[in-house]
Protein backbone atom coordinates (compact mmCIF):
# COMPACT_ATOMS: atom_id res chain seq x y z
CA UNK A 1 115.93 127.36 -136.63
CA UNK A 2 116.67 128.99 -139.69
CA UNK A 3 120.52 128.58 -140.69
CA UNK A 4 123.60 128.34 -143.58
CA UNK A 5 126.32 126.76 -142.80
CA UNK A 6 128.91 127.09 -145.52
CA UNK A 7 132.11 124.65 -146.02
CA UNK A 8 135.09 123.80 -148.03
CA UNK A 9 137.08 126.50 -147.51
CA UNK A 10 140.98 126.14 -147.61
CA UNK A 11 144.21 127.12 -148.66
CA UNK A 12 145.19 126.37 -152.74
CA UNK A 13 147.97 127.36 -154.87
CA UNK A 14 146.83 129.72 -157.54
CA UNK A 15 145.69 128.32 -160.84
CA UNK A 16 143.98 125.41 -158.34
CA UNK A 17 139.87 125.14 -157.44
CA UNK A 18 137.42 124.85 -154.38
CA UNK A 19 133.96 124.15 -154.35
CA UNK A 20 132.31 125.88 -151.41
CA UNK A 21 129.19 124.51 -150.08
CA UNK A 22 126.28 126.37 -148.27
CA UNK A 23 123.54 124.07 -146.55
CA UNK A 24 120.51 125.37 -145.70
CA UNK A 25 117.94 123.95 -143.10
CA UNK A 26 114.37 125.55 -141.51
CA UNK A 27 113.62 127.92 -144.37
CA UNK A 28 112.05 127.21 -147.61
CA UNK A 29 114.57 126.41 -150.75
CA UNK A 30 112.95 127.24 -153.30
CA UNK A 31 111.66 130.73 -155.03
CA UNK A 32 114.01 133.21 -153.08
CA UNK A 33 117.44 134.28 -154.08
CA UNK A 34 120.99 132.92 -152.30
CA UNK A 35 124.12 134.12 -153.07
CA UNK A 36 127.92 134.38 -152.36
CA UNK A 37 129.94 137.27 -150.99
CA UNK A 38 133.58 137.59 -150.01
CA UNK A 39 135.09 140.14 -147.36
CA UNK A 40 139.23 140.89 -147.21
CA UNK A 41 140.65 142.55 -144.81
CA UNK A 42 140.21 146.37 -144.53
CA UNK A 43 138.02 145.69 -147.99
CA UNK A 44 133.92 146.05 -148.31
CA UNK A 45 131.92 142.77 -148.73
CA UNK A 46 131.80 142.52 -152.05
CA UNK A 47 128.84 140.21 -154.29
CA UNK A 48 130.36 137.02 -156.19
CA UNK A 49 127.70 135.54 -157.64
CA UNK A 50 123.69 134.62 -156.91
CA UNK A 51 121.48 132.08 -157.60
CA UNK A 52 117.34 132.71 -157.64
CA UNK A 53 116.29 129.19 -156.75
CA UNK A 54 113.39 129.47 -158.81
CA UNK A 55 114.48 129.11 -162.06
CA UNK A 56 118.06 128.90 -161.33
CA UNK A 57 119.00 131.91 -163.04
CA UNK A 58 122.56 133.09 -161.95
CA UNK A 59 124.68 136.30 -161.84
CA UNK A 60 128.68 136.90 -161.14
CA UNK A 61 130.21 139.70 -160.21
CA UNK A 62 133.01 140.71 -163.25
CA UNK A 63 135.97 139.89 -161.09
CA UNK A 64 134.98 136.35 -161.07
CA UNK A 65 133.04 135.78 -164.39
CA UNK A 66 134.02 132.69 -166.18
CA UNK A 67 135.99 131.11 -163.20
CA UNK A 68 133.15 130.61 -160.50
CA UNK A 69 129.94 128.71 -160.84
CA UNK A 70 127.02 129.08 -158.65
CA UNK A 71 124.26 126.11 -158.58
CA UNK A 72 121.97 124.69 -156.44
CA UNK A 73 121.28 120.97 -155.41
CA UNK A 74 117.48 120.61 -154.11
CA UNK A 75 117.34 117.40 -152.84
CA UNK A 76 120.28 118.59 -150.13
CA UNK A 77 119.19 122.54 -149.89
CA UNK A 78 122.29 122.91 -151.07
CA UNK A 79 124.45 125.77 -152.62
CA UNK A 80 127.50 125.51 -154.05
CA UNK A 81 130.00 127.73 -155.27
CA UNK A 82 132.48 125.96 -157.59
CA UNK A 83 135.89 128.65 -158.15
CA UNK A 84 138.37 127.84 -160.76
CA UNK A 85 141.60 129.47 -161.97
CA UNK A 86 141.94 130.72 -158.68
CA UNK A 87 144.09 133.79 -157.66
CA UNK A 88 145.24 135.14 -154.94
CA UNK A 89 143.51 138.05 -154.88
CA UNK A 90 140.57 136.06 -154.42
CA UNK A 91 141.61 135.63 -150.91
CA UNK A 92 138.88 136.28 -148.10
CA UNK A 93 136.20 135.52 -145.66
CA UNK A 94 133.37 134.06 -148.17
CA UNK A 95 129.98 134.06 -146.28
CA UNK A 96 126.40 132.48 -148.14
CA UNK A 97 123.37 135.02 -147.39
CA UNK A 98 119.53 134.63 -148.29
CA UNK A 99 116.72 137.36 -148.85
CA UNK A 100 113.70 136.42 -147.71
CA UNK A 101 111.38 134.32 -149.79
CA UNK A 102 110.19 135.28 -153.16
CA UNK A 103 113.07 138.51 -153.31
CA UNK A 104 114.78 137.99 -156.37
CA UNK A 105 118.36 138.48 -157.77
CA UNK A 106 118.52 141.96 -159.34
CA UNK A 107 120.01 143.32 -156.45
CA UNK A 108 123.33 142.63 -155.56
CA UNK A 109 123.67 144.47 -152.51
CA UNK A 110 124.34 143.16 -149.28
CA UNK A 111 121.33 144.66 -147.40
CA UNK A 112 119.18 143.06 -149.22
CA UNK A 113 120.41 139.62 -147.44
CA UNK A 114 118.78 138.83 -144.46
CA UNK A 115 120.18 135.56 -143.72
CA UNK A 116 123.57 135.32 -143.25
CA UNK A 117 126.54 132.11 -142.71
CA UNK A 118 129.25 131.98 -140.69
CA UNK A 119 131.83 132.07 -143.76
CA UNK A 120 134.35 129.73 -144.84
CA UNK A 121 138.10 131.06 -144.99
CA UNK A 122 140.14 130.96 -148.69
CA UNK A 123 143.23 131.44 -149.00
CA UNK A 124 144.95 131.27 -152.41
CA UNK A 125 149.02 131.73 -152.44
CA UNK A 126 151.18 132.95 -155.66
């Protein structure tokens, strides 16, 4: 069964950090891309940042560039999202999607993610 189950959401003060974590289990972790969204309320899901597992190249979204890091972790089939300097407006629902195998990163678009989490809740107050 094919799954991401993300975790380490929570509520922070602004200024603080979380690391989210997405683990992955019945699909191949390697040569595919996985990345991060976020969804407020009454807003669009918008792209925070990808990873393409096969070289580990990465890409952010500009509203998060140079506060959030996106890696991966192999041995656990792990992603993480590490999110520093924190703000409120960063707020939201943030889900971990997949494309299918050997899609790469160029797009960011949502569609394009056929493999979706649950999402872990963030809440960051002023």
């Amino acid at each position: 069964q094919v799954q991401l189950v993300e975790s380490g959401g929570g509520s922070v003060q602004a200024g603080g950090s979380l690391r989210l974590s997405c683990a992955a289990s019945g699909l191949t972790f390697s040569r595919r891309c996985m990345g991060w969204f976020r969804q407020a309320p009454g807003k669009e899901r918008e792209a925070v940042a990808r990873i393409y597992l096969g070289d580990s190249s990465t890409y952010y979204g500009d509203s998060v560039k140079g506060r959030f890091t996106i890696s991966q972790d192999n041995a656990e089939n792990t992603v993480y999202l590490q999110m520093n300097s924190l703000k409120p407006e960063d707020t939201a629902m943030y889900y971990c999607a997949a494309k299918p195998l050997f899609r790469t990163c160029t797009s960011s678009s949502p569609t394009g993610f056929t493999i979706w989490g649950q999402g872990t809740q963030v809440t960051v107050s002023s």
